[in-house]
Protein backbone atom coordinates (compact mmCIF):
# COMPACT_ATOMS: atom_id res chain seq x y z
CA UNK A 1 11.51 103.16 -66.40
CA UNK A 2 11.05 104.04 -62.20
CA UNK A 3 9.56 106.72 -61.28
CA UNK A 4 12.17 109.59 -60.16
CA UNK A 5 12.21 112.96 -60.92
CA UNK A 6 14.01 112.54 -64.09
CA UNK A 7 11.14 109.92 -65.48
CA UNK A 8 8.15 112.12 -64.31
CA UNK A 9 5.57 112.86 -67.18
CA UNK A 10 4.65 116.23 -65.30
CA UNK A 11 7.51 118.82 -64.72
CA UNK A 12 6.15 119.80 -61.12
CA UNK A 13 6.50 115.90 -60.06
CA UNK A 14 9.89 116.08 -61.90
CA UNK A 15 12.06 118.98 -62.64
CA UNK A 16 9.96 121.05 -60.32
CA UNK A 17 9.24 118.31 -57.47
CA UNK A 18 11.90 120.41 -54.75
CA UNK A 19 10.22 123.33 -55.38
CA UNK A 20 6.47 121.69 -54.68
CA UNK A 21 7.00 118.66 -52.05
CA UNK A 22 5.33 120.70 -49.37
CA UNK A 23 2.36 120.24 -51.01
CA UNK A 24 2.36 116.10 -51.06
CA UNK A 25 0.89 116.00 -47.47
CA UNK A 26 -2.08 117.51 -48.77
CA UNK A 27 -2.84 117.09 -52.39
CA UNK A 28 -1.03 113.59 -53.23
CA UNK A 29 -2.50 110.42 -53.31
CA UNK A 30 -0.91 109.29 -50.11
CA UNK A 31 -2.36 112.90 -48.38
CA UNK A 32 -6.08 112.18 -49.45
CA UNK A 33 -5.72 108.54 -48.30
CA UNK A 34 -4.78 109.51 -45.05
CA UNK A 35 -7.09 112.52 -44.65
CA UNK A 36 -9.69 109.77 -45.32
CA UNK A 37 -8.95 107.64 -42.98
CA UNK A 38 -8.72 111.09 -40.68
CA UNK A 39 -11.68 111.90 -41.39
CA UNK A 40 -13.57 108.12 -41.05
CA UNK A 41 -11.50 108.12 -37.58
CA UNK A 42 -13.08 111.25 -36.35
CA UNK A 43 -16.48 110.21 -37.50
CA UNK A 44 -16.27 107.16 -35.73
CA UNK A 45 -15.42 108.94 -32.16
CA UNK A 46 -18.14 111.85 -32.93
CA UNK A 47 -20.74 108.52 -33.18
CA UNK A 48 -19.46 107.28 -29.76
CA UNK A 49 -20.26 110.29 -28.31
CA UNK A 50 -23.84 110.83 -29.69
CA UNK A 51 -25.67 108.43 -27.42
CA UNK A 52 -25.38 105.51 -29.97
CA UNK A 53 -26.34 102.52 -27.32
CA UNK A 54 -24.22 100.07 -29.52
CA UNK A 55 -20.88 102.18 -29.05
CA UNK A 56 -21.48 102.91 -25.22
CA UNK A 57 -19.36 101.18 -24.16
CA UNK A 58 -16.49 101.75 -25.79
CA UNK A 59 -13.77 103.48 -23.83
CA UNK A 60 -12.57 106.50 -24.40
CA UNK A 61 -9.12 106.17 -24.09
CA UNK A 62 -8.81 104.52 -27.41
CA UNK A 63 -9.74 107.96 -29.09
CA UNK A 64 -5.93 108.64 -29.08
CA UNK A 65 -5.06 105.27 -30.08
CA UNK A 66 -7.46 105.75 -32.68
CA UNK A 67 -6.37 109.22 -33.88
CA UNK A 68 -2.57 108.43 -33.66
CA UNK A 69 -3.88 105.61 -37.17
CA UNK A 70 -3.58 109.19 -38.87
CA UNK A 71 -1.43 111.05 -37.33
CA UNK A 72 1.15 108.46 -37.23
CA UNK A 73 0.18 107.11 -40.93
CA UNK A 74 3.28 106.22 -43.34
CA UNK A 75 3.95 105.98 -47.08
CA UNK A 76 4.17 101.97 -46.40
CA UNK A 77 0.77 101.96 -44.65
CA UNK A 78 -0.80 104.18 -48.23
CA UNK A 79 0.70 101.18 -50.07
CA UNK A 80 -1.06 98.22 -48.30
CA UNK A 81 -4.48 100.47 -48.61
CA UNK A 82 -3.32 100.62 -52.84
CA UNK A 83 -2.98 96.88 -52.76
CA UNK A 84 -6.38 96.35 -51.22
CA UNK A 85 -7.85 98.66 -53.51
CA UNK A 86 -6.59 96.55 -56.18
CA UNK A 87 -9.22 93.80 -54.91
CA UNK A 88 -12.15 95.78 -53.97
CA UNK A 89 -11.42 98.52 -57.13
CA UNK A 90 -12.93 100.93 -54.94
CA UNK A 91 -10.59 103.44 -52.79
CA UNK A 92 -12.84 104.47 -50.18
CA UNK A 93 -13.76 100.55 -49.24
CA UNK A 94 -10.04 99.83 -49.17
CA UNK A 95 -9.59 102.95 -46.29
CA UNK A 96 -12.74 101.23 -44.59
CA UNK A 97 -10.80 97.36 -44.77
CA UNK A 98 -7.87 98.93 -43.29
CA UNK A 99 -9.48 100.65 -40.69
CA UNK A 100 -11.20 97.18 -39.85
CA UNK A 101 -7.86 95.77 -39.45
CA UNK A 102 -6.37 98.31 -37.05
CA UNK A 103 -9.29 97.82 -35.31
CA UNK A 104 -8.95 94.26 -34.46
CA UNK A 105 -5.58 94.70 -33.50
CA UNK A 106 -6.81 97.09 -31.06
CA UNK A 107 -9.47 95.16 -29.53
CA UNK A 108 -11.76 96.80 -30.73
CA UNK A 109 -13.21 94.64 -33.65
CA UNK A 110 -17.13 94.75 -32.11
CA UNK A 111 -17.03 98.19 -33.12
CA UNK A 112 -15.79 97.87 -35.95
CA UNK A 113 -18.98 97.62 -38.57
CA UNK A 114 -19.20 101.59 -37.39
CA UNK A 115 -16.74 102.67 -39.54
CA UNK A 116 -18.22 104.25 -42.69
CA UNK A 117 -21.88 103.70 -40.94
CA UNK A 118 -24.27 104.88 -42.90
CA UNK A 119 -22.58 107.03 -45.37
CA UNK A 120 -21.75 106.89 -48.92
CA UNK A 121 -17.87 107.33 -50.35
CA UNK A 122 -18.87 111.23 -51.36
CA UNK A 123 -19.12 112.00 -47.44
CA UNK A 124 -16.18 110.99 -47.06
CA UNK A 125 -13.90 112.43 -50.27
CA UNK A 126 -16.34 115.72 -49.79
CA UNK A 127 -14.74 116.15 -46.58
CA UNK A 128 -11.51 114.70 -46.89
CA UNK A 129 -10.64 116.96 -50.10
CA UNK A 130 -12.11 120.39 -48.59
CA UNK A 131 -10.00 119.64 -45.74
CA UNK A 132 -6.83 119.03 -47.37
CA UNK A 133 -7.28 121.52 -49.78
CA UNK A 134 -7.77 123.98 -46.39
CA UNK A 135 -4.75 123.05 -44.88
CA UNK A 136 -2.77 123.55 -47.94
CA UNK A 137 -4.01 127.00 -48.07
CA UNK A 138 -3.52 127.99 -44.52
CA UNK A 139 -0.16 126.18 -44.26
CA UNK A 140 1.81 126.04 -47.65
CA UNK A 141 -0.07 129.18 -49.52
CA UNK A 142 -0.61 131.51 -47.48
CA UNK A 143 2.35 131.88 -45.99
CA UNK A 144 4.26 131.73 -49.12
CA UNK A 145 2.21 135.10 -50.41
CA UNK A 146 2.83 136.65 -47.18
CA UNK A 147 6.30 136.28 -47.86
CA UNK A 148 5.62 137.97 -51.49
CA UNK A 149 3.62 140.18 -49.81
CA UNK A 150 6.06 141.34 -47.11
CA UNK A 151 8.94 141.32 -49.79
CA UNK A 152 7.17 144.06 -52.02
CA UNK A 153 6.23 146.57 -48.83
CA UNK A 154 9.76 146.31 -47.56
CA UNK A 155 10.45 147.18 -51.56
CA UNK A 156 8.26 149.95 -51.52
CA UNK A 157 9.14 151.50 -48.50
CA UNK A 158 12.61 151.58 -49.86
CA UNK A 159 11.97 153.04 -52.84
CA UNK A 160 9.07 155.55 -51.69
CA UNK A 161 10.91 158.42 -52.61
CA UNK A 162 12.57 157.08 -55.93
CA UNK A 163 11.18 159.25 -58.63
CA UNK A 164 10.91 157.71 -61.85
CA UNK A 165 9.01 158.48 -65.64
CA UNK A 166 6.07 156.52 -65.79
CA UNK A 167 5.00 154.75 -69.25
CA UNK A 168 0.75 154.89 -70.13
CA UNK A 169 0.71 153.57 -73.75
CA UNK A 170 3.92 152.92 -73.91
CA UNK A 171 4.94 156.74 -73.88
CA UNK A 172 6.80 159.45 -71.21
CA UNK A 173 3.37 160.29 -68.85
CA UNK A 174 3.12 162.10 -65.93
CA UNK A 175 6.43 160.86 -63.63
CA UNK A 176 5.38 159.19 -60.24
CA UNK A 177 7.11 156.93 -57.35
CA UNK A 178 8.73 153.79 -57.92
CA UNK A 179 7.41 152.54 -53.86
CA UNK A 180 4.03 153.85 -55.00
CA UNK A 181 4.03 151.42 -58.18
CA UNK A 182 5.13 148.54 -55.83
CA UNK A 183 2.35 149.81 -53.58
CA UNK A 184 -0.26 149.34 -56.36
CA UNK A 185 0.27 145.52 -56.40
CA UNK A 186 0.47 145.74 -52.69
CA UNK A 187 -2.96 146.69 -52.46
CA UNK A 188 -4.20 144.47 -55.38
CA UNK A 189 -2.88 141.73 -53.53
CA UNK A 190 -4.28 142.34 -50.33
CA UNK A 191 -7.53 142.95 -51.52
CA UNK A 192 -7.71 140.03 -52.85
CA UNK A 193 -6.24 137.41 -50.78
CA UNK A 194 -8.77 138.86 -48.14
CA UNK A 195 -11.57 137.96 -50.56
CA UNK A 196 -9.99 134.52 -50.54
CA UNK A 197 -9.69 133.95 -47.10
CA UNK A 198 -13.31 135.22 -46.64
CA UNK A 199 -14.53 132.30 -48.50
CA UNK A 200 -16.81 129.37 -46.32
CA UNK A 201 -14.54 125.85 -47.70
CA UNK A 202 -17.63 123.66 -47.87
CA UNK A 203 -18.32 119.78 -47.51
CA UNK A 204 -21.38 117.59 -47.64
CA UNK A 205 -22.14 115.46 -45.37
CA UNK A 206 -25.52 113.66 -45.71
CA UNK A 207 -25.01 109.78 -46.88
CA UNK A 208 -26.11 108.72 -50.29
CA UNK A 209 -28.49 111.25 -51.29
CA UNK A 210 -28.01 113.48 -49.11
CA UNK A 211 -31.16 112.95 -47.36
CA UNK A 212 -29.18 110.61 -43.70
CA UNK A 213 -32.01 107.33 -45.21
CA UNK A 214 -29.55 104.77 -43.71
CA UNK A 215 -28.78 106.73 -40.80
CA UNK A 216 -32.44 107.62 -40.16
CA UNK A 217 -33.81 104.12 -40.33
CA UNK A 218 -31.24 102.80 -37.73
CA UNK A 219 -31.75 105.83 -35.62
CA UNK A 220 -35.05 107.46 -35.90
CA UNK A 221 -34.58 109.13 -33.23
CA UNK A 222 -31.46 110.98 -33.13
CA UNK A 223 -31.27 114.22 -35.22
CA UNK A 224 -28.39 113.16 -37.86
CA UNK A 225 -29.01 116.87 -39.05
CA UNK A 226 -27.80 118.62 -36.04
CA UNK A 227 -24.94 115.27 -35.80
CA UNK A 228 -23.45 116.05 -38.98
CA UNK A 229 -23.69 120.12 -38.25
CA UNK A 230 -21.72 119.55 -35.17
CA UNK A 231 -19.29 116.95 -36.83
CA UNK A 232 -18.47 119.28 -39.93
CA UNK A 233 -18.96 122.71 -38.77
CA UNK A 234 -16.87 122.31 -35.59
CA UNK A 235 -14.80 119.20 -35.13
CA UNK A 236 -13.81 119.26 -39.11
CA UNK A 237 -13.68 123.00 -39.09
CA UNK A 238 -15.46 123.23 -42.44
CA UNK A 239 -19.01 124.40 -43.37
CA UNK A 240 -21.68 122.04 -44.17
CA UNK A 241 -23.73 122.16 -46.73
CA UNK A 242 -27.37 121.56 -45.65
CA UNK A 243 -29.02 120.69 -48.71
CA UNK A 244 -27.30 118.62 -51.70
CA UNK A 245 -27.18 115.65 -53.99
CA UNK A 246 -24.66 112.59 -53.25
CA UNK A 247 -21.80 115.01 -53.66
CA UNK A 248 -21.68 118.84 -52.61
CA UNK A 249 -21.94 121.64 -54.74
CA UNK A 250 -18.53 123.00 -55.25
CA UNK A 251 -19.55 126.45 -56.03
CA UNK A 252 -17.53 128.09 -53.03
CA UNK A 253 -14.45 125.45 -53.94
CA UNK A 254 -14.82 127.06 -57.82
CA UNK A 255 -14.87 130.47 -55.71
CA UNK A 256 -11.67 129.72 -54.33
CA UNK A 257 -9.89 128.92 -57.13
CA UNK A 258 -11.12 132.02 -59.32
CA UNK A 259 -9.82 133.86 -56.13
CA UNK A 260 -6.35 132.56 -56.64
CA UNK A 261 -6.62 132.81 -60.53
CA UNK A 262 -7.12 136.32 -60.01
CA UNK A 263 -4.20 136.69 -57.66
CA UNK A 264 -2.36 134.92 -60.33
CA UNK A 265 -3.38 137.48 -62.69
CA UNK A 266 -2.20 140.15 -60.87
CA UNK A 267 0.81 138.56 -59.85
CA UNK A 268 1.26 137.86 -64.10
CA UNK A 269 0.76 141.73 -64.41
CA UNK A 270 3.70 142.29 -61.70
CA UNK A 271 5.97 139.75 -63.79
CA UNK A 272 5.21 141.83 -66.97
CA UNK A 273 6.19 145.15 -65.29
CA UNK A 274 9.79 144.19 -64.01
CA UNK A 275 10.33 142.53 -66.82
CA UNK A 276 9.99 145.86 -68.67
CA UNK A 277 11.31 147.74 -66.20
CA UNK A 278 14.61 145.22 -66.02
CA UNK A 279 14.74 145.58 -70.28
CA UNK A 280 14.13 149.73 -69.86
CA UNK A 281 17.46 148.89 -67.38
CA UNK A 282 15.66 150.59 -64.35
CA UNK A 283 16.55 147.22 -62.78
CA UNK A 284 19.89 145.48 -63.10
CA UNK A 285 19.95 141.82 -61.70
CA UNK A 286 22.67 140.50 -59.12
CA UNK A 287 25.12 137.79 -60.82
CA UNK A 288 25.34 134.46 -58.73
CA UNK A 289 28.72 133.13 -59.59
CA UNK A 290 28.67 129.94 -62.68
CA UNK A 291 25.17 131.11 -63.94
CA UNK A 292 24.68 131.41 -67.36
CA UNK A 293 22.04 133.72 -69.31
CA UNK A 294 22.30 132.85 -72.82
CA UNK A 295 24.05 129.62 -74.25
CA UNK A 296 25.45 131.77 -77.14
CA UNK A 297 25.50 135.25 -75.63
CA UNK A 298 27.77 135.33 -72.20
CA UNK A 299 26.93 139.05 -71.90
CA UNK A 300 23.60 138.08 -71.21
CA UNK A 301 21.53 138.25 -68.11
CA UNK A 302 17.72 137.46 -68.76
CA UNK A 303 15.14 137.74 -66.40
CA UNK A 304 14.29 133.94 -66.72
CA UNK A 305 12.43 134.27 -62.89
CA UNK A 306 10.14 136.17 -63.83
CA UNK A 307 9.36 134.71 -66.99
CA UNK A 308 9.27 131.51 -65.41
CA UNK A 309 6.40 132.52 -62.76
CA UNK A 310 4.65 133.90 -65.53
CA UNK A 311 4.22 130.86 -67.51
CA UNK A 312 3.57 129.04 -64.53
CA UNK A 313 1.16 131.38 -63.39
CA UNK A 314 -0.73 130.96 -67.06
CA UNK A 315 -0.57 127.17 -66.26
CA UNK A 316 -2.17 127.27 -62.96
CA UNK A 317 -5.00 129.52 -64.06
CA UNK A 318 -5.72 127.27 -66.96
CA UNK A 319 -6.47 124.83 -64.67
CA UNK A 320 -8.16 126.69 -61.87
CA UNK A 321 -10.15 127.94 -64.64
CA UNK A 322 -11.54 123.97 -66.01
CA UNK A 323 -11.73 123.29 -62.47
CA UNK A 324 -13.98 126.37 -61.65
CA UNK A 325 -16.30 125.40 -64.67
CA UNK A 326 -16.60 121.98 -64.15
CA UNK A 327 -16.68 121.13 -60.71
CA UNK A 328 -20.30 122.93 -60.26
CA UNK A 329 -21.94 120.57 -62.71
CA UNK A 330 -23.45 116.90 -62.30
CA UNK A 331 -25.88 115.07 -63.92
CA UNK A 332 -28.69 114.53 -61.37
CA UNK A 333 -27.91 113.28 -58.05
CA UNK A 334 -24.34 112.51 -59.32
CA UNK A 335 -21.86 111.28 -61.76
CA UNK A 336 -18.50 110.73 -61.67
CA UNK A 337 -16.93 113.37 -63.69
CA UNK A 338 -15.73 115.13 -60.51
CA UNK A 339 -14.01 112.34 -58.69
CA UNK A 340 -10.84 112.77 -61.75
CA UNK A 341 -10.80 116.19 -61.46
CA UNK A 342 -11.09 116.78 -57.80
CA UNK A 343 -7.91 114.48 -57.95
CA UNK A 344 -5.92 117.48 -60.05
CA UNK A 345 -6.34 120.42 -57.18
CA UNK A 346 -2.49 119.95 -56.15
CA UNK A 347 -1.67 121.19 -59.43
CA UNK A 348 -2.65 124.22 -60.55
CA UNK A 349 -1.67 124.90 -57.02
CA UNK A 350 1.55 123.60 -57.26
CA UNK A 351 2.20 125.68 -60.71
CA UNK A 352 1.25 128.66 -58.43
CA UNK A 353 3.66 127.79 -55.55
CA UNK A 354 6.48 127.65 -58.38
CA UNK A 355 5.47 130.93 -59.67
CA UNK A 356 5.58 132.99 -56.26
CA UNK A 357 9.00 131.46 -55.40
CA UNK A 358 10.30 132.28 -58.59
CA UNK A 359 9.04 135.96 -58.08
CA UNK A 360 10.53 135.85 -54.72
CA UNK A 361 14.01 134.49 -56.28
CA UNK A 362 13.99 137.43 -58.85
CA UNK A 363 12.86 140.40 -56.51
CA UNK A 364 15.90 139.19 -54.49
CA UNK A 365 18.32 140.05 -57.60
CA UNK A 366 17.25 143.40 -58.45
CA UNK A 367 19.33 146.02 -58.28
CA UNK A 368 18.51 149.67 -58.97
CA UNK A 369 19.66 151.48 -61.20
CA UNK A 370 19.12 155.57 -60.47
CA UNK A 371 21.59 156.62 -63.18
CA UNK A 372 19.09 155.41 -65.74
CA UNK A 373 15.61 156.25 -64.06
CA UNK A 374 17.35 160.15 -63.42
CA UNK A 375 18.56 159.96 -67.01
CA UNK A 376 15.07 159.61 -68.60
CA UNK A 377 13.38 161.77 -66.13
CA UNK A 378 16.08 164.88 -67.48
CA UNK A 379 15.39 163.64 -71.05
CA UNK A 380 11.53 163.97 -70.88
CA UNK A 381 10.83 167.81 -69.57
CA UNK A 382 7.72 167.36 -72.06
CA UNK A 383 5.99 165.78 -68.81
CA UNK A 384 5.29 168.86 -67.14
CA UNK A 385 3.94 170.23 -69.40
CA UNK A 386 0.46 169.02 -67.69
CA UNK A 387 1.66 170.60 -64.06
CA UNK A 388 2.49 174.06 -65.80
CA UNK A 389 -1.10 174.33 -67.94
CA UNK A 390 -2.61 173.23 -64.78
CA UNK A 391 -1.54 176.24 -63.07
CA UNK A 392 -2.04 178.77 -65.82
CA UNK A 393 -5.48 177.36 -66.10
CA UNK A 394 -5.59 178.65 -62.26
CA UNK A 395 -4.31 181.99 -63.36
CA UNK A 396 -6.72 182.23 -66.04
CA UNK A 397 -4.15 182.55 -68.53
CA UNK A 398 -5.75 181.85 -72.00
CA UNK A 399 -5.21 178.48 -73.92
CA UNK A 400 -2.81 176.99 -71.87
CA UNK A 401 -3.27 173.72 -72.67
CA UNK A 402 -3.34 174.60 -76.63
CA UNK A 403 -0.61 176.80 -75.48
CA UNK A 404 1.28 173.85 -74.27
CA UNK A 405 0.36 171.54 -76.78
CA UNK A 406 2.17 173.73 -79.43
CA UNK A 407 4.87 173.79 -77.52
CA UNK A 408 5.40 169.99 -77.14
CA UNK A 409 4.25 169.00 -80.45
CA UNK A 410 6.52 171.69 -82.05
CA UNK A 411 9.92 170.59 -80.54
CA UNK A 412 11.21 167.23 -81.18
CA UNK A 413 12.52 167.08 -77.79
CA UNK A 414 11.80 169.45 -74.95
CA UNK A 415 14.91 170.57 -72.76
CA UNK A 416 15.11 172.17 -69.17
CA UNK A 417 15.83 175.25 -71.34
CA UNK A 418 13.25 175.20 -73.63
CA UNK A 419 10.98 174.93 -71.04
CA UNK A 420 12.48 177.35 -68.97
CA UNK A 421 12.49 180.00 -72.15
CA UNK A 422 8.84 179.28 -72.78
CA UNK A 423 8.51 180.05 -68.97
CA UNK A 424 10.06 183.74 -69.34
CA UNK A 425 7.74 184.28 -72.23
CA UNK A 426 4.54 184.38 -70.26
CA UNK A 427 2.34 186.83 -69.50
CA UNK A 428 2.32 185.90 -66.05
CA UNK A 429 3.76 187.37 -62.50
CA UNK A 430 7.26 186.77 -61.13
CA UNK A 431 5.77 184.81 -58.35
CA UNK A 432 3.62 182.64 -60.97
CA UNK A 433 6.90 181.89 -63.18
CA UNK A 434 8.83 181.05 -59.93
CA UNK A 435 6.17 178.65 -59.02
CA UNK A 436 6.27 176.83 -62.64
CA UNK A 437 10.26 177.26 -62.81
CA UNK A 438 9.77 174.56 -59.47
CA UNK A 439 8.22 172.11 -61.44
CA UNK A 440 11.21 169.34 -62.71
CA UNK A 441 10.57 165.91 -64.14
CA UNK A 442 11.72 164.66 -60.57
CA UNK A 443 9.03 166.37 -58.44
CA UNK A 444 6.50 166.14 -60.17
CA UNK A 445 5.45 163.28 -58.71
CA UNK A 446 2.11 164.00 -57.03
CA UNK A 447 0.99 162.91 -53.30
């Protein structure tokens, strides 16, 4: 069989592979090859300018000529780098041949044994990956949850003033807003991608042991230290790490994904509540014309978005999860346990993409239904029962909640009029029974 989307072992390269291409440029095979050779290009210029006699005299108009290798890099070029990697069974040597080739065919082959000088394949994939993983963020991620984001104000503006029963344990409770319940996740959210965002996305940078021996004993004299701060820290736009092994550390990169997992998590928790709310028929979902629910049941509309996220989001933070725990730990200066699983970021990230837009999809189909939420609030008077105690306890009217409690417990179901007879029976002012008459399932809905 080819490859296609129909032949794809892994649904997000198949059935899923529209909903996740944005992604390739970063987290494919052909995105870390060329953020390689991105970030062996930039390395090369940053020597040229660092008073390295043997590169003096290079001119620096080939930086763009150089730069425009990766900016200007193609699917055919990733291929001819895989077929050298076939000889040299090493992928970072195969970037480095290439490089030597473009080189020469820019008159620049005297140069050329400064590619890759001095450093070890792990400066270069501990770079190249924290990079690519960056730019997915701040280009595919992020803006995707601000669009969740701005989706679920704009929903709970419009409903601010929606009253509606709430549910704790599954039972009538205290009735509240349905904008304010759209407002909690809101706020989750927020809090939490700004923890994400907060986080330093690290690389090492310090050749093969992280100690710059190659580099130093070419170049006692220049500070590689303060080189490879300036190189990482502000051309790469990452944060070096200043002490490590042959690879870096990956604590903050297991950081960041335990971030998103717990986005995920909260997003799972909003996927949970419309679902119920859609079943309770609070919600009812927009039709789109030839859609079918249920292959036996054409009456049926399930609420297969939100279900879908929801497995998708359980997915992703599998995987986030194995790639927090793991990451962090190497065998002494190194093994290679990380290099196969740094190759998996795209994704658990790519099962969260597919979540969000399938949140997105369903928000976009809900309809309200206010017949319903009014219904239950007028069939549940038993909720304020809490507001009127309250206030006798203010009056100093004995037992009121034990009062109240009989009263509830008593009666199967409590009625506007039952409430309103137990109201009359008080021993309490006019203005006091006026005040508690006020209180309906519908306004009792706090600040």
């Amino acid at each position: 069989m080819e490859l296609n989307t129909l032949t794809a072992i892994s649904p997000i390269d198949g059935r899923y592979r529209e909903k996740v291409k944005e992604l390739a440029a970063y987290l494919s095979e052909y995105g870390l090859i060329k953020y390689r050779i991105r970030i062996e290009i930039e390395y090369f210029i940053a020597l040229s300018r660092y008073n390295i006699p043997q590169l003096e005299g290079i001119d620096k108009e080939y930086y763009e000529s150089l730069r425009d290798i990766y900016r200007n890099f193609t699917e055919k070029e990733a291929a001819e780098i895989k077929k050298i990697e076939k000889t040299t069974n090493h992928d970072v040597k195969a970037v480095e041949y290439f490089l030597k080739n473009k080189f020469d065919k820019l008159n620049l082959r005297k140069y050329k044994e400064y590619i890759h000088f001095g450093l070890t394949s792990q400066d270069i994939n501990n770079t190249a990956i924290p990079l690519s993983y960056k730019e997915s963020l701040t280009k595919v991620y992020f803006p995707l949850l601000q669009q969740l984001l701005d989706i679920l104000i704009s929903m709970s503006l419009e409903w601010d003033e929606v009253s509606m029963l709430a549910h704790t344990h599954g039972q009538p409770a205290s009735p509240t807003r349905l904008g304010k319940e759209i407002r909690v996740f809101v706020e989750r959210l927020h809090s939490q991608t700004a923890q994400l965002k907060q986080l330093p996305v690290s690389a090492k940078f310090g050749s093969a042991t992280g100690n710059f021996n190659a580099h130093h004993v070419a170049y006692p004299e220049i500070d590689w230290i303060e080189f490879a701060n300036a190189f990482v820290n502000q051309i790469l736009g990452l944060k070096r790490q200043q002490t490590t092994t042959q690879i870096e550390h990956y604590d903050n990169l297991a950081a960041s994904f335990q971030a998103i997992s717990r986005i995920n998590t909260i997003l799972i928790d909003l996927c949970r509540d419309i679902w119920t709310y859609i079943s309770m028929d609070y919600f009812k979902q927009k039709i789109k014309e030839g859609e079918i629910g249920s292959s036996t049941m054409p009456h049926k509309i399930n609420p297969i978005d939100f279900e879908n996220a929801e497995g998708n989001l359980g997915v992703g933070n599998a995987l986030f999860g194995h790639l927090a725990e793991k990451l962090p730990i190497s065998r002494l200066q190194r093994d290679l346990t990380d290099s196969t699983v740094l190759r998996n970021i795209g994704v658990p990230l790519a099962h969260t993409l597919i979540a969000i837009k399938s949140i997105v999809k369903g928000l976009g189909k809900l309809i309200l239904n206010p017949d319903k939420i009014n219904a239950d609030l007028e069939e549940n008077w038993g909720v304020v029962a809490e507001g009127i105690q309250t206030i006798l306890r203010r009056e100093g009217y004995p037992n009121p909640y034990e009062t109240l409690l009989d009263l509830t417990r008593t009666h199967k179901k409590i009625t506007r009029e039952k409430i309103s007879a137990f109201i009359d029976s008080l021993s309490v002012s006019d203005e006091v029974k006026k005040e508690l008459r006020a209180i309906t399932p519908s306004n009792y809905t706090g600040i």
